[in-house]
Protein backbone atom coordinates (compact mmCIF):
# COMPACT_ATOMS: atom_id res chain seq x y z
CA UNK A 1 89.54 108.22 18.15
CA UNK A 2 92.92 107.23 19.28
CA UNK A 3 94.89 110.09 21.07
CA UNK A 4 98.80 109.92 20.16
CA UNK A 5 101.45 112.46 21.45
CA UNK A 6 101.31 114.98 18.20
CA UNK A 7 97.63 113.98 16.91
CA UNK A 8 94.58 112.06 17.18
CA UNK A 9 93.92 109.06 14.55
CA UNK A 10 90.35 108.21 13.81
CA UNK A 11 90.26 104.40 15.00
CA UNK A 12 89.33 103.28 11.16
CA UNK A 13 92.27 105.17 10.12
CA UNK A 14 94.45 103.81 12.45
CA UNK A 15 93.31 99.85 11.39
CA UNK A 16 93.81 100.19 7.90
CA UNK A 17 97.23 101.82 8.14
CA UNK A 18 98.53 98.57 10.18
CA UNK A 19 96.49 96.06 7.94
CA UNK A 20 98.30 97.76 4.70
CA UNK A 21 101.69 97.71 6.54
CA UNK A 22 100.89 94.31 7.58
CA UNK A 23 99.62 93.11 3.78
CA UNK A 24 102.42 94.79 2.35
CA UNK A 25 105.25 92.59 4.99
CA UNK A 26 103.52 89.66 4.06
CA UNK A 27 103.90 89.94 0.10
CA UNK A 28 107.44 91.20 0.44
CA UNK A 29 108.20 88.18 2.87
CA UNK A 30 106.04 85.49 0.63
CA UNK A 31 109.03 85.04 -1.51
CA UNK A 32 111.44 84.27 1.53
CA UNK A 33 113.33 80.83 1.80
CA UNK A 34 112.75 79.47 5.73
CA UNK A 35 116.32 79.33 6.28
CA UNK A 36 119.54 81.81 4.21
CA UNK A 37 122.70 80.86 4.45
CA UNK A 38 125.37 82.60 6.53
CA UNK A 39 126.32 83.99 3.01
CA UNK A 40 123.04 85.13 1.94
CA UNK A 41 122.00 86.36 5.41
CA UNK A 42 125.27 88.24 5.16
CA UNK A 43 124.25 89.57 1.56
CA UNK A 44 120.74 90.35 2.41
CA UNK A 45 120.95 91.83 6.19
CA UNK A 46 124.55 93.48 6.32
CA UNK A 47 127.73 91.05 7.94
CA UNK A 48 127.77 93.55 11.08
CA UNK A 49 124.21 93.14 11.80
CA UNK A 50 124.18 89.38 11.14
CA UNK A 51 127.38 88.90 13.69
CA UNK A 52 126.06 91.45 16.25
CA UNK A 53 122.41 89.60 16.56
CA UNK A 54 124.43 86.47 16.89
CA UNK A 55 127.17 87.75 19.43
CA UNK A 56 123.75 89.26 21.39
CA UNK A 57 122.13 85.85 21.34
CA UNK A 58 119.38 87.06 18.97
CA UNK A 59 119.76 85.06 16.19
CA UNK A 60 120.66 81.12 16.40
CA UNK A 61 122.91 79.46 13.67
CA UNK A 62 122.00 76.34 12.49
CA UNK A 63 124.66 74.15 11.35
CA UNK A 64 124.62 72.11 8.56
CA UNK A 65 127.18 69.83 6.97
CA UNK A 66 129.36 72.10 5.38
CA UNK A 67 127.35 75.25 6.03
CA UNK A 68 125.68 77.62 8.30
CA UNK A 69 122.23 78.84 7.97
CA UNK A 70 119.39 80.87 9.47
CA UNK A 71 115.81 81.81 10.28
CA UNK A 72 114.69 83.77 7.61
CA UNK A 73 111.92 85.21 9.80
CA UNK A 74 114.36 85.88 12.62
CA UNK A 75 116.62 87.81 10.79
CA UNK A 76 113.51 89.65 8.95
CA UNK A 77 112.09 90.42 12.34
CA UNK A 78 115.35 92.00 13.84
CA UNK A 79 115.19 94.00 10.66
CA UNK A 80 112.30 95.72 11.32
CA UNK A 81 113.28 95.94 15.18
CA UNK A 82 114.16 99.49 16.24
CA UNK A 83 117.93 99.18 18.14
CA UNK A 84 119.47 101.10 20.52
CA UNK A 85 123.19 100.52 19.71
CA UNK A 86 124.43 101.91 22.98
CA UNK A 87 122.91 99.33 25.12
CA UNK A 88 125.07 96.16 25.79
């Protein structure tokens, strides 16, 4: 039994919640290119959030001749990241 703040989570419970999360991130991510362009990570991720991971050194462009791209899995992960905005 795991014991969290507002309820307690039999431990089999608990497991198969993350490994359907976890199943379900992988299939949506299967499709995913290993590097977007500056365009597409724009398109997909929002321009704000693309520029702000960059301007916090989250993110790293990668330049190419003629264009800029990125780490899909980067830009996935900082999606799923919980941010607190306020913080510099």
């Amino acid at each position: 039994m795991l014991q969290f703040i507002d309820r307690a989570v039999p431990y089999k419970v608990f497991i198969t919640d993350i490994a359907a999360h976890v199943a379900r991130m992988l299939r949506d991510d299967s499709n995913d290119p290993e590097f977007v362009s500056q365009r597409k990570a724009y398109s997909m991720f929002g321009r704000a959030n693309v520029e702000r991971w960059k301007a916090q050194h989250k993110i790293t462009p990668y330049k190419r001749p003629g264009k800029v791209e990125y780490f899909t899995a980067d830009l996935r992960l900082l999606q799923r990241t919980e941010q607190d905005y306020f913080k510099d």
